[in-house]
C-alpha atoms as a PDB file:
ATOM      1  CA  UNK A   1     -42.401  34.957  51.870  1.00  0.00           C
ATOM      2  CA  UNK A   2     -40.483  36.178  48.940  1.00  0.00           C
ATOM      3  CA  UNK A   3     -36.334  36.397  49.001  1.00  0.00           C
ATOM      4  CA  UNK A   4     -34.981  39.354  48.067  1.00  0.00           C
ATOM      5  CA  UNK A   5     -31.926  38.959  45.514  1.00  0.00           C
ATOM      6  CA  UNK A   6     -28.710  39.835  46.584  1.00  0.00           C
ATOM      7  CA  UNK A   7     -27.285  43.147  44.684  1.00  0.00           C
ATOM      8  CA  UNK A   8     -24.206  42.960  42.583  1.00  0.00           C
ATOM      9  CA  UNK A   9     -21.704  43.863  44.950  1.00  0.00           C
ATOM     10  CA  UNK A  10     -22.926  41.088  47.473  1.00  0.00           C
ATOM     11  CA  UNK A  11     -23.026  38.928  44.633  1.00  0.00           C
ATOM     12  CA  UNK A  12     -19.771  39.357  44.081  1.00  0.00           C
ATOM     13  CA  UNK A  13     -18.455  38.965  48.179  1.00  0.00           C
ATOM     14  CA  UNK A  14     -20.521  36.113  48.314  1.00  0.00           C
ATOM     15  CA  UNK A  15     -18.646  34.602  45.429  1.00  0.00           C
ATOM     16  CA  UNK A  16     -15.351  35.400  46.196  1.00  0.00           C
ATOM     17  CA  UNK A  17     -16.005  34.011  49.999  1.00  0.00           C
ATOM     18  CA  UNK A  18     -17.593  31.067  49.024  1.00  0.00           C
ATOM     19  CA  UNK A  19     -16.606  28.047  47.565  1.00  0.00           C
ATOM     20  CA  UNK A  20     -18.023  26.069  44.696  1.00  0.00           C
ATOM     21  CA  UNK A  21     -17.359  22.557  43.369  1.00  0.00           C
ATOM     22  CA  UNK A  22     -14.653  21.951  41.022  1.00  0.00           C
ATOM     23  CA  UNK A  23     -15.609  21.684  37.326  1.00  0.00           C
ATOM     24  CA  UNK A  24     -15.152  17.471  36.584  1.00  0.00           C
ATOM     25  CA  UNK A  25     -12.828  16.961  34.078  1.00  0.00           C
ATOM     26  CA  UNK A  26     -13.844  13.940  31.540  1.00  0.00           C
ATOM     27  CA  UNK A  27     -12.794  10.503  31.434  1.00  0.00           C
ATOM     28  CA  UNK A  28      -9.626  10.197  29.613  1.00  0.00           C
ATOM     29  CA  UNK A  29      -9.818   8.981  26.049  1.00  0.00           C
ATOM     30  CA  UNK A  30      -9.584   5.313  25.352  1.00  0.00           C
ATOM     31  CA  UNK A  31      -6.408   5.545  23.033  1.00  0.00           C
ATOM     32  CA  UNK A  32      -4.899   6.882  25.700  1.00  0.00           C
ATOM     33  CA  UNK A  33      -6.092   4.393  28.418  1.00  0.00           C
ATOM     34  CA  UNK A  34      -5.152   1.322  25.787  1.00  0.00           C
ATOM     35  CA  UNK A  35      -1.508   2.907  24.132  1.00  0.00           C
ATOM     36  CA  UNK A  36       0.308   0.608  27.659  1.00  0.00           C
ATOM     37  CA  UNK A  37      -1.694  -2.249  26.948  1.00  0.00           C
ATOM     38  CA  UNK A  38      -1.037  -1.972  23.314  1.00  0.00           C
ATOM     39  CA  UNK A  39       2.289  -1.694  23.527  1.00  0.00           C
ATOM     40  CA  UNK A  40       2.650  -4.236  26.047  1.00  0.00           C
ATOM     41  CA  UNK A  41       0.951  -6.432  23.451  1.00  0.00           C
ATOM     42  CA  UNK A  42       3.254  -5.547  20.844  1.00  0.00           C
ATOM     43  CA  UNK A  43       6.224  -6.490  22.748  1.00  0.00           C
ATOM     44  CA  UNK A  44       4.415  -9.695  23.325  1.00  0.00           C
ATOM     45  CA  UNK A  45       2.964 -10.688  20.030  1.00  0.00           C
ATOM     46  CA  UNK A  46       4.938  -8.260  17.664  1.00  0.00           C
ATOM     47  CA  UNK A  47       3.744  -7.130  14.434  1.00  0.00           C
ATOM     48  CA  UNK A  48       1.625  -9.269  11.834  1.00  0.00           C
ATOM     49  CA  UNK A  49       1.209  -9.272   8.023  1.00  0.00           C
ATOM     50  CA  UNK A  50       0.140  -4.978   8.204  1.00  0.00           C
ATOM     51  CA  UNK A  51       3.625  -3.992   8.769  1.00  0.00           C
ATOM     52  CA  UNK A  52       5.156  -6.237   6.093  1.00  0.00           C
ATOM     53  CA  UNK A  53       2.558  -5.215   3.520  1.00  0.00           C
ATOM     54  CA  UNK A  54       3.151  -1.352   4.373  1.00  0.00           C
ATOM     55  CA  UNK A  55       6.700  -1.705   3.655  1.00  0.00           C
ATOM     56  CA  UNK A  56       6.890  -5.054   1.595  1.00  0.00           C
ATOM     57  CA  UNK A  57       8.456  -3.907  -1.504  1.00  0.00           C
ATOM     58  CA  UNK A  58      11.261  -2.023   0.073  1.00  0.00           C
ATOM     59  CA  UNK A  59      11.662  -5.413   2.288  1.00  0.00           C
ATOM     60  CA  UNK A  60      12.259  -7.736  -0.926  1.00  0.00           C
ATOM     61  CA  UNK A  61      12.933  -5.377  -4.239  1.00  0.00           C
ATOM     62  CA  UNK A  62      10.707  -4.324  -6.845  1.00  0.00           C
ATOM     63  CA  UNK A  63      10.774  -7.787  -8.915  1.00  0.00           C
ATOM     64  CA  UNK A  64       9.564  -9.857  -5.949  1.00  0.00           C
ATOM     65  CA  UNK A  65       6.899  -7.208  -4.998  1.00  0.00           C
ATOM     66  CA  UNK A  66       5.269  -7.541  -8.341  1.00  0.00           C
ATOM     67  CA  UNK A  67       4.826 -11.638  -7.842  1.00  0.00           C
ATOM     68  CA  UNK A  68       4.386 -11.723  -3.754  1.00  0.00           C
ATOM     69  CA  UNK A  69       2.278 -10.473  -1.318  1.00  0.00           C
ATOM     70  CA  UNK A  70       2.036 -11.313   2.817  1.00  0.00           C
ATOM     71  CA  UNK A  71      -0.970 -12.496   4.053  1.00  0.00           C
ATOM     72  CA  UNK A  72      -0.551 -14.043   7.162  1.00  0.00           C
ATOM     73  CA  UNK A  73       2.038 -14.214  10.270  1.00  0.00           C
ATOM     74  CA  UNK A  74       1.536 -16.922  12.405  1.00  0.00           C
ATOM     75  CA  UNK A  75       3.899 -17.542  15.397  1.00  0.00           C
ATOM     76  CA  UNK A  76       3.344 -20.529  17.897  1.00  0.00           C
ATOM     77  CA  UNK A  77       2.512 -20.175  21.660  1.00  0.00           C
ATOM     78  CA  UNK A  78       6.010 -21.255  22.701  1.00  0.00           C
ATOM     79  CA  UNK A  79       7.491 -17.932  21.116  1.00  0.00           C
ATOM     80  CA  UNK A  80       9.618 -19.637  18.734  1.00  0.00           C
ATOM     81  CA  UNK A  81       9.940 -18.312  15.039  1.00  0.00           C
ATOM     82  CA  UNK A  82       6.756 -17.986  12.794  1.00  0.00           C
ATOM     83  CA  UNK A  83       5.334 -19.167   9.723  1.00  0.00           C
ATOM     84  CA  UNK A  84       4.448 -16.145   6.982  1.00  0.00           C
ATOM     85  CA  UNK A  85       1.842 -17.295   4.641  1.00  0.00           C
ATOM     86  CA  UNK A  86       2.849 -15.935   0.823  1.00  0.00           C
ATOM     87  CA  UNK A  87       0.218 -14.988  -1.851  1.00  0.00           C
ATOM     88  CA  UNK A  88       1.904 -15.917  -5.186  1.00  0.00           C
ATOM     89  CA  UNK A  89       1.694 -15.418  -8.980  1.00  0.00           C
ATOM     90  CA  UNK A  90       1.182 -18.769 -10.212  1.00  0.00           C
ATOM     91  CA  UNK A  91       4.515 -18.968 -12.521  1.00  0.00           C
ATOM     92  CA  UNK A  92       6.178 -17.486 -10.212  1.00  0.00           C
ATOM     93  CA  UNK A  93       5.716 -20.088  -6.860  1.00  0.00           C
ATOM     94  CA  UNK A  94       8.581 -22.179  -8.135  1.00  0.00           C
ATOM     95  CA  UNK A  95      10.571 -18.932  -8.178  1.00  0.00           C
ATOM     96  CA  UNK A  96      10.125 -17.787  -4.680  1.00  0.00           C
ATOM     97  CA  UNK A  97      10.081 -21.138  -3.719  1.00  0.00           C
ATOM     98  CA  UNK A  98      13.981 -21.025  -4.764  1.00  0.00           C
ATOM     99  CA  UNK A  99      14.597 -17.517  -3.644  1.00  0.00           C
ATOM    100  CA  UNK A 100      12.949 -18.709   0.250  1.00  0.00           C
ATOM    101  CA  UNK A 101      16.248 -18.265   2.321  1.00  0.00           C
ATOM    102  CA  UNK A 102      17.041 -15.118   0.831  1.00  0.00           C
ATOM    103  CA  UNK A 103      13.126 -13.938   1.710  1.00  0.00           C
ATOM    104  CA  UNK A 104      13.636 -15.630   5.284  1.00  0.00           C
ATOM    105  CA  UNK A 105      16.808 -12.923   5.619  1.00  0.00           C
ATOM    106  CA  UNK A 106      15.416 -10.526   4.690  1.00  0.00           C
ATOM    107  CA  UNK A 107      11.831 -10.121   6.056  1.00  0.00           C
ATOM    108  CA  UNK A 108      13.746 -11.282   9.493  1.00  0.00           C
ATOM    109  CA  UNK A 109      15.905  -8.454   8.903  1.00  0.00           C
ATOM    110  CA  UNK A 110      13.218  -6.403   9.294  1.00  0.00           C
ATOM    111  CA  UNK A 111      10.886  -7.866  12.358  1.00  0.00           C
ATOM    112  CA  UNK A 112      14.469  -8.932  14.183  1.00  0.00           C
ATOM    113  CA  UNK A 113      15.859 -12.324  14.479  1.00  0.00           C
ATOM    114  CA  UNK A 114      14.445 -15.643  14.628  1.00  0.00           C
ATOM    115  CA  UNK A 115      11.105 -13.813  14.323  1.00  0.00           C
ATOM    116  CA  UNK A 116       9.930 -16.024  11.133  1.00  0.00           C
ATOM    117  CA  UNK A 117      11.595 -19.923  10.383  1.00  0.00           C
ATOM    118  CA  UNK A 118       9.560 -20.897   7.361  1.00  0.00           C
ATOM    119  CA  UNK A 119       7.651 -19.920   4.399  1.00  0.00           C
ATOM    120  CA  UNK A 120       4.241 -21.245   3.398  1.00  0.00           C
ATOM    121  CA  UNK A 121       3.567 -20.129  -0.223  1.00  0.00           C
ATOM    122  CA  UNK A 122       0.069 -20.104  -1.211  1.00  0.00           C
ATOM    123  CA  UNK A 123      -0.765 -19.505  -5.097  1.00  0.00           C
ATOM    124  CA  UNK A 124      -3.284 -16.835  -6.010  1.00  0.00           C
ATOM    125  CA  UNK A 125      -3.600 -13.293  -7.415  1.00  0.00           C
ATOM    126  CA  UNK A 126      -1.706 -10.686  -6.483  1.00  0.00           C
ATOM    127  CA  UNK A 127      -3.097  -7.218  -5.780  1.00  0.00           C
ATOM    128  CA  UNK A 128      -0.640  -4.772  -7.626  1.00  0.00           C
ATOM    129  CA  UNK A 129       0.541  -1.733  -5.435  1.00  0.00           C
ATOM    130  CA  UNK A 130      -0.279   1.182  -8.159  1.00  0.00           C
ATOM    131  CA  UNK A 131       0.035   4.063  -5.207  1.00  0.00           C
ATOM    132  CA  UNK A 132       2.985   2.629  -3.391  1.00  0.00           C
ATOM    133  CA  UNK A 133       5.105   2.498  -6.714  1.00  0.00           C
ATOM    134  CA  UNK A 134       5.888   5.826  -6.933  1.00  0.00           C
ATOM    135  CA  UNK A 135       9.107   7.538  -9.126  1.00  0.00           C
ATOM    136  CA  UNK A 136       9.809   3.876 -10.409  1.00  0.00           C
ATOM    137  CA  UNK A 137       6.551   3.383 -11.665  1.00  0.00           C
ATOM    138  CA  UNK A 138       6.586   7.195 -13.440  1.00  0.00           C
ATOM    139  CA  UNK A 139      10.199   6.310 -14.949  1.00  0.00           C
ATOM    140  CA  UNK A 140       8.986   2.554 -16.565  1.00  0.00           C
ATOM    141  CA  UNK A 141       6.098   4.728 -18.171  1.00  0.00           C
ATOM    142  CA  UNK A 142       7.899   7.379 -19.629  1.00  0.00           C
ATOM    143  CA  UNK A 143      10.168   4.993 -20.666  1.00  0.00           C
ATOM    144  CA  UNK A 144       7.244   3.034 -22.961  1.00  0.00           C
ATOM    145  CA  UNK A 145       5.947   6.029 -24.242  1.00  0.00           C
ATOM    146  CA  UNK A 146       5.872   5.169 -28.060  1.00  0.00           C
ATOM    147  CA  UNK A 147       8.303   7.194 -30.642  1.00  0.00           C
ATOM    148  CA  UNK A 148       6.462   8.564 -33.498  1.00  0.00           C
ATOM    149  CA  UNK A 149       6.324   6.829 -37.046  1.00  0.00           C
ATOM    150  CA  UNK A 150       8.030   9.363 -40.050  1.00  0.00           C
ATOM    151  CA  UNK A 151       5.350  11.500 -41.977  1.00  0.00           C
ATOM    152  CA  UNK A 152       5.811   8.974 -44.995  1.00  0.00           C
ATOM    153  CA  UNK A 153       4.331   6.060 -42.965  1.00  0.00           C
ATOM    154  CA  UNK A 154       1.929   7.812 -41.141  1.00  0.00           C
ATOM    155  CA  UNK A 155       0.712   9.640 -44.256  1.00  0.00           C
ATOM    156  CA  UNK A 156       0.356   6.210 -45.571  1.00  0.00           C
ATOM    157  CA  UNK A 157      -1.298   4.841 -42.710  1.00  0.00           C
ATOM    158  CA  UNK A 158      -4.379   7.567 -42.875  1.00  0.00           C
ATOM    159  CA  UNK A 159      -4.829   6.678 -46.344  1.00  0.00           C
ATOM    160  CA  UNK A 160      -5.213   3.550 -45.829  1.00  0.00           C
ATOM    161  CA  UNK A 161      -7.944   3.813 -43.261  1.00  0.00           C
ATOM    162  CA  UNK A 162      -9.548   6.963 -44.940  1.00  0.00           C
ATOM    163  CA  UNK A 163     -12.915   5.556 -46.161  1.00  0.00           C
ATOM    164  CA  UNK A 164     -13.627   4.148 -42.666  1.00  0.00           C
ATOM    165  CA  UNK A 165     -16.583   5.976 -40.785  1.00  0.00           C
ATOM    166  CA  UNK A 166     -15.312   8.967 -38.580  1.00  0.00           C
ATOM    167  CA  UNK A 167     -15.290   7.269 -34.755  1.00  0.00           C
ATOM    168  CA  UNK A 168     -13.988   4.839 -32.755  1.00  0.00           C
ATOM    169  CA  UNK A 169     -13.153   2.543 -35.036  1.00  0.00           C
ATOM    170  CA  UNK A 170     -11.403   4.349 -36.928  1.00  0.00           C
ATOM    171  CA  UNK A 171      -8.966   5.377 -33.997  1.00  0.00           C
ATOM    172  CA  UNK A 172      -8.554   1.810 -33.015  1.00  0.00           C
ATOM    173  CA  UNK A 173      -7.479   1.119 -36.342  1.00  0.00           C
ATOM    174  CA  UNK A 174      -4.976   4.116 -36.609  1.00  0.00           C
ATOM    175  CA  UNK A 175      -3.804   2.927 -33.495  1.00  0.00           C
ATOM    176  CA  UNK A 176      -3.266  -0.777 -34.462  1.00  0.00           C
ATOM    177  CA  UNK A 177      -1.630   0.053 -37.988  1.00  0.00           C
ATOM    178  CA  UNK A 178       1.040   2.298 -35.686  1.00  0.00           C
ATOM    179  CA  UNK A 179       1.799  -0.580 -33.272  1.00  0.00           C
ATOM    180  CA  UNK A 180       2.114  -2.731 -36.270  1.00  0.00           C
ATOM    181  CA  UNK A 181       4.548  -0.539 -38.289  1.00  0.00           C
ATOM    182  CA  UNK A 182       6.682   0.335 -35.140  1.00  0.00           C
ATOM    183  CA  UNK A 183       7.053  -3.632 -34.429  1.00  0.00           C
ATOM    184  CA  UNK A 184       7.723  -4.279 -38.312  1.00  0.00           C
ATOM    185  CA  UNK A 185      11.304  -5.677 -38.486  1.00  0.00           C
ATOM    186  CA  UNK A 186      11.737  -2.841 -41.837  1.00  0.00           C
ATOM    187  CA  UNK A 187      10.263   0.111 -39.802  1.00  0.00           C
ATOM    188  CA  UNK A 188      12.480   2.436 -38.141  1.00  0.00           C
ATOM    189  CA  UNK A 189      12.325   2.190 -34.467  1.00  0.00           C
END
């Protein structure tokens, strides 16, 4: 026995009358369910070597940010202050090793008090921030952009390599002789 299919305007009272189930909403994201445990952690545990790193050369000055890098926070179960594990320049172990109280100030300065007691340098190479130096980094290089030799020298300096083949060797040696007459103790400068 075939139905016959309601007609527009039924549809519609039928609709209006009636009620259907709610639309389910979706699970909430798992950022959001973790952001209390999270913080609940970091209140805990505070932050490790990440937040140092992010901010480390503001933390101890240019000149120490060249040498040092943080690699590891370690902080005992009893919640008394940490260790933070240094990655050194070789030379320059002996340097921090000096400057270690002053370090200890200042990186508790920055996680709070008491948060790290001791230093544990660790000699090795040092990954050089290029990105995070910024305006300083722009200044040193416009500062060791090299001043032009005088039309005598340089004249004299293209003679001298003339009969060279046309190439890179010839620019490397155009290149050397001006390095070489700018360090000369007779060259102007």
């Amino acid at each position: 026995m075939p139905r016959d299919l309601p007609s527009a305007a039924e549809a519609a009272r039928i609709l209006a009358t009636k009620r259907t189930r709610p639309i389910r909403r979706p699970p909430a994201s798992a950022g959001r369910r973790l952001s209390g445990l999270i913080k609940q952690l970091d209140e805990r545990f505070g932050s490790g070597p990440e937040t140092l790193q992010v901010r480390w050369r503001e933390i101890v000055g240019e000149n120490l940010a060249a040498r040092t890098e943080p690699v590891k926070l370690s902080r005992p179960r009893n919640g008394s202050g940490g260790v933070l594990e240094l990655k050194v320049d070789g030379p320059a172990a002996t340097l921090i090793q000096h400057q270690a109280p002053e370090l200890l100030m200042r990186v508790n300065l920055f996680l709070g008090s008491g948060s790290v007691d001791r230093l544990r340098i660790v000699q090795g190479v040092v990954k050089r921030a290029q990105a995070a130096a910024g305006p300083a980094q722009a200044a040193q290089a416009r500062r060791r952009r090299a001043q032009p030799l005088d039309a005598g020298l340089e004249a004299e300096l293209v003679a001298s390599v003339e009969r060279a083949p046309e190439g890179p060797l010839k620019t490397a040696l155009l290149r050397l002789g001006r390095e070489v007459l700018r360090r000369e103790p007779g060259s102007p400068s």
